[in-house]
N, C-alpha and C. Protein backbone atom coordinates (compact mmCIF):
# COMPACT_ATOMS: atom_id res chain seq x y z
N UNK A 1 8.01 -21.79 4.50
CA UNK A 1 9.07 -20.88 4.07
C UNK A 1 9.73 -20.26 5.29
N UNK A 2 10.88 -20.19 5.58
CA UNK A 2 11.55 -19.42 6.28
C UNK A 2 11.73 -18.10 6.71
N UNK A 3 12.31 -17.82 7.49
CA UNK A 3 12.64 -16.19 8.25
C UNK A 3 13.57 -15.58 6.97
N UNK A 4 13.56 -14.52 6.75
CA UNK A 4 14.75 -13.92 5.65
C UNK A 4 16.22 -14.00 6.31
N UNK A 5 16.33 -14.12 7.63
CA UNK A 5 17.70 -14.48 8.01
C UNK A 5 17.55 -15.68 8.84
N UNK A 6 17.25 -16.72 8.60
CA UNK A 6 17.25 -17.61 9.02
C UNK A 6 18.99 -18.18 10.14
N UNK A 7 19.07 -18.37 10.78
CA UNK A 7 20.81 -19.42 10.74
C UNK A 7 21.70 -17.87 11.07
N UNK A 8 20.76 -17.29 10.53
CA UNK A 8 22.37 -15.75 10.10
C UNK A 8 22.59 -15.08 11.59
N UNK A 9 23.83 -14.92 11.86
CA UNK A 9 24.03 -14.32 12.88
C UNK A 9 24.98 -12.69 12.01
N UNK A 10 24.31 -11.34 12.33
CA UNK A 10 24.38 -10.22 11.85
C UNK A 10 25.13 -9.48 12.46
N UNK A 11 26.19 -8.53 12.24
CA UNK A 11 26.78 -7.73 12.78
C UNK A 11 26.85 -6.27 12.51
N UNK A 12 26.53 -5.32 12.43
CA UNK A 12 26.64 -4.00 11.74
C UNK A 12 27.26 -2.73 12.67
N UNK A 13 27.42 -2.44 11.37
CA UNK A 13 28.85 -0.71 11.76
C UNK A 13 28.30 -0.03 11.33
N UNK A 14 28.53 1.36 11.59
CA UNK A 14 28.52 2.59 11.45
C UNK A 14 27.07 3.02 12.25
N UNK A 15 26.45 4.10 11.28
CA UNK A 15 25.47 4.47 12.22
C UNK A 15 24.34 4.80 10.47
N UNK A 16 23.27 3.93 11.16
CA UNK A 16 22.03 3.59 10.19
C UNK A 16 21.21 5.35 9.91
N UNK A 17 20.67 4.99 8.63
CA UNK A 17 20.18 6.22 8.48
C UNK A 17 18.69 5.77 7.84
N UNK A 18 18.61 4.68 7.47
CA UNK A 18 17.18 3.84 7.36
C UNK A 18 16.67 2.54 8.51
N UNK A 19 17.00 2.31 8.88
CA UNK A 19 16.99 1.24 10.90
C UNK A 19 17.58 1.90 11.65
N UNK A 20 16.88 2.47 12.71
CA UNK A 20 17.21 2.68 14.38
C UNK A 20 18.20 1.81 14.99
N UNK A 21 19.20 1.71 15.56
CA UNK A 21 19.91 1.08 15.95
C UNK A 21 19.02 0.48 17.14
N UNK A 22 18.17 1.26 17.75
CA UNK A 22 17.17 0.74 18.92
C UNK A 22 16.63 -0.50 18.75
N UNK A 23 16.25 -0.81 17.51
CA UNK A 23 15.22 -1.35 16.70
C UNK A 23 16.16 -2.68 15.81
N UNK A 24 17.28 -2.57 15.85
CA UNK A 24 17.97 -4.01 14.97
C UNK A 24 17.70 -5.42 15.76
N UNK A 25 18.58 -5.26 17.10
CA UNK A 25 18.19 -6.85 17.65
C UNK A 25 16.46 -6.85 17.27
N UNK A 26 16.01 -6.66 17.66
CA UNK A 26 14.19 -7.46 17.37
C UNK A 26 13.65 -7.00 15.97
N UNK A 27 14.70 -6.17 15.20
CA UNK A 27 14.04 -6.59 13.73
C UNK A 27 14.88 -7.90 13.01
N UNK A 28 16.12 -8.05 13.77
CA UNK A 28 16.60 -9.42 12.92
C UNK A 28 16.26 -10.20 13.88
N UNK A 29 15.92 -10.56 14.55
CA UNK A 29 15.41 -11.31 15.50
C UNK A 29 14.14 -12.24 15.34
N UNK A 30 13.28 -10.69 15.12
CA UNK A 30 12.36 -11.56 14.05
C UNK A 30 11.87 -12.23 12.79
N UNK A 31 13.18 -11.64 12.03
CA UNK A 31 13.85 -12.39 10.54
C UNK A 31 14.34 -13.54 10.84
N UNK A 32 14.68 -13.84 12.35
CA UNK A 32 15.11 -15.47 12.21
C UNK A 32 16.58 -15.45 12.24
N UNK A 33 17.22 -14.13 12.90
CA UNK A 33 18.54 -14.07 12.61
C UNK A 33 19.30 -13.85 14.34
N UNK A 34 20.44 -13.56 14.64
CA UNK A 34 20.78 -13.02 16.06
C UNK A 34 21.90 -12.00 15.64
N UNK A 35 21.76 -10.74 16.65
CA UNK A 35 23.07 -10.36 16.60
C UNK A 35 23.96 -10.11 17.10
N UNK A 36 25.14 -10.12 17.12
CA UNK A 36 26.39 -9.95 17.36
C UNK A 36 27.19 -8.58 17.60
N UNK A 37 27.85 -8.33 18.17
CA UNK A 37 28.55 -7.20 18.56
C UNK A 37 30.01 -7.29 17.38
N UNK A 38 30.51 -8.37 17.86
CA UNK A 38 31.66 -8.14 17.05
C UNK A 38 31.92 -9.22 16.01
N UNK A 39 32.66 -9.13 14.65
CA UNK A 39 33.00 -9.92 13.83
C UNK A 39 34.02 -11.66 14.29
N UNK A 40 33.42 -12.67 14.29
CA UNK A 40 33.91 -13.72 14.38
C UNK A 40 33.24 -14.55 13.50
N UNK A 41 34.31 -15.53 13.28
CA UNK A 41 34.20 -16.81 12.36
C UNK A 41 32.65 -17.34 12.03
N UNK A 42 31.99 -17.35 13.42
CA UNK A 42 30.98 -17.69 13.25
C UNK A 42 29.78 -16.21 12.51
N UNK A 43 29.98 -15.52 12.59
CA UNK A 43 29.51 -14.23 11.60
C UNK A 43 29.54 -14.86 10.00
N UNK A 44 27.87 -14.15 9.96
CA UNK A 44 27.39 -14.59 8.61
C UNK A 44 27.73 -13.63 7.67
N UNK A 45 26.92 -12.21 8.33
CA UNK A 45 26.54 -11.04 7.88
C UNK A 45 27.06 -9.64 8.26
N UNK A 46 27.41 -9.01 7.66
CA UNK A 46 27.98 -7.71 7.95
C UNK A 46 26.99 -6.55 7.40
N UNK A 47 26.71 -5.67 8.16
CA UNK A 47 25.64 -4.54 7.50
C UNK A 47 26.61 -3.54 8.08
N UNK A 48 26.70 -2.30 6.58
CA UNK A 48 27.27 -1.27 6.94
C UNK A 48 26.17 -0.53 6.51
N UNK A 49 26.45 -0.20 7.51
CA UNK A 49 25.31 1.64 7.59
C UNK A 49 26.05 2.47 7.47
N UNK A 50 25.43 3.61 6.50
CA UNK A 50 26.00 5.16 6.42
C UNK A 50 27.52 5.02 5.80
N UNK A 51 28.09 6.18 5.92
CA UNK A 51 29.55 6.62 6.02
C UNK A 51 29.73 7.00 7.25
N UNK A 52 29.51 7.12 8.16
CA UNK A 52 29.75 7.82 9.63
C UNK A 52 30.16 6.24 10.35
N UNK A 53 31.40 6.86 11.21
CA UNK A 53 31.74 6.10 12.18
C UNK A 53 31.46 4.06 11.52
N UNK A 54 32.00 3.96 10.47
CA UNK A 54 32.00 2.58 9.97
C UNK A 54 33.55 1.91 10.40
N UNK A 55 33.49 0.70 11.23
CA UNK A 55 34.57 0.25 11.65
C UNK A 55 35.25 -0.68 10.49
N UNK A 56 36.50 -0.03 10.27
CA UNK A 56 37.37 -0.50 9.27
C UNK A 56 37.94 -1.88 9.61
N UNK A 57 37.47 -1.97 10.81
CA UNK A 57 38.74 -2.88 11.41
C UNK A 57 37.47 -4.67 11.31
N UNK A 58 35.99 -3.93 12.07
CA UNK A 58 35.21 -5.03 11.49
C UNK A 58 35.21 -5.81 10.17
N UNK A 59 35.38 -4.10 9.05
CA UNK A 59 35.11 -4.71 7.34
C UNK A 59 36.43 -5.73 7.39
N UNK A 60 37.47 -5.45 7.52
CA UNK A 60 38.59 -6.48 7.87
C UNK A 60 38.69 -8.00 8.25
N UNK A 61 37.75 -7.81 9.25
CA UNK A 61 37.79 -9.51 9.94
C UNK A 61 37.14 -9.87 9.14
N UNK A 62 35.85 -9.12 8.68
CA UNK A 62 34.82 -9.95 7.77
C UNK A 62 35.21 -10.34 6.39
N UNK A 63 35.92 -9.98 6.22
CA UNK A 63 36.97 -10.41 4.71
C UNK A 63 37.81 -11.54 5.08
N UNK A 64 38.39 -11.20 5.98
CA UNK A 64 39.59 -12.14 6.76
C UNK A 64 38.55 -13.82 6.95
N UNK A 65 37.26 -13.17 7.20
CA UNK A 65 36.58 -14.55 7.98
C UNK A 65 35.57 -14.81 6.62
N UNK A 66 35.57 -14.28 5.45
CA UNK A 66 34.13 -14.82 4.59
C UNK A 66 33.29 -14.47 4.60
N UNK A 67 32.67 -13.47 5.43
CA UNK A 67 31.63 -13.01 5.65
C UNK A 67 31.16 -12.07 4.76
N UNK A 68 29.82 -12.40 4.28
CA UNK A 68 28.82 -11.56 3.17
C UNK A 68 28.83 -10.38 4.04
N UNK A 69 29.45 -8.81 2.84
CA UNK A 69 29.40 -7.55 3.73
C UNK A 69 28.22 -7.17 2.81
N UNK A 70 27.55 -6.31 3.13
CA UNK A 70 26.15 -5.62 2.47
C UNK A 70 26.02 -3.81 3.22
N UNK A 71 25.11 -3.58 2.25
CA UNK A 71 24.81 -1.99 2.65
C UNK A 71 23.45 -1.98 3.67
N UNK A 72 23.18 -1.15 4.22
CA UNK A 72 22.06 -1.36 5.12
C UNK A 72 20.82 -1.12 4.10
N UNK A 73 20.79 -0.62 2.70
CA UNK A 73 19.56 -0.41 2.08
C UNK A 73 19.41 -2.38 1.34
N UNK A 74 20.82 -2.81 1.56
CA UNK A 74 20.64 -4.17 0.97
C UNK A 74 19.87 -4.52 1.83
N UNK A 75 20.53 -4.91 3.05
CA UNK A 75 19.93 -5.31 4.44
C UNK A 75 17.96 -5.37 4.61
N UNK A 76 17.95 -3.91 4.04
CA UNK A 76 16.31 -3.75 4.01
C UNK A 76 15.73 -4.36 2.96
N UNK A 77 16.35 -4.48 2.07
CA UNK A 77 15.56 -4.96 0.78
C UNK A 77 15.78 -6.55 0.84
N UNK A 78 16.59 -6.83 1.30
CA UNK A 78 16.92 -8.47 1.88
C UNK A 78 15.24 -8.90 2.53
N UNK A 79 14.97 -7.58 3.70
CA UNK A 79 14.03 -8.12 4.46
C UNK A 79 12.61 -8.34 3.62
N UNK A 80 12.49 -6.84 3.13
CA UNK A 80 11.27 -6.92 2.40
C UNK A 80 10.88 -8.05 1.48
N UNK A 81 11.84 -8.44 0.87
CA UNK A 81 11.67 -9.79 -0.24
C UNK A 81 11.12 -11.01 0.40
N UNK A 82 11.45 -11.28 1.47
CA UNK A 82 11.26 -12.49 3.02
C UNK A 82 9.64 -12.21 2.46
């Protein structure tokens, strides 16, 4: 069986109120996933955290580009199910 983000390359905005931002690269990392700074084509995943400081302009590309947007409590419950 696989990593819960297998392939997925992750991107996330705003500012988390359940994951440390300290703590994302090596928790998707070790889901099997990488992440990304900014939204491109090749972007799987979009995690928005919070209401604070969420970049409008990311949710944008990621629409523009296909990309599955999710909440960061999805994000967690994504993992836990793995």
């Amino acid at each position: 069986m696989g990593a819960a983000l297998d392939g997925h390359r992750v991107v996330f905005t705003g500012q988390g109120t359940i994951i440390s931002r300290a703590n994302v690269r090596q928790i998707v990392s070790e889901a099997g996933g990488t992440t990304m700074g900014a939204v491109t084509p090749e972007t799987t995943l979009l995690v928005v955290c919070g209401p604070e400081a969420v970049s409008e302009r990311k949710i944008a590309q990621a629409r523009k580009h296909g990309v599955k947007i999710i909440t960061e409590r999805q994000f967690v419950d994504l993992l836990e199910r793995a």
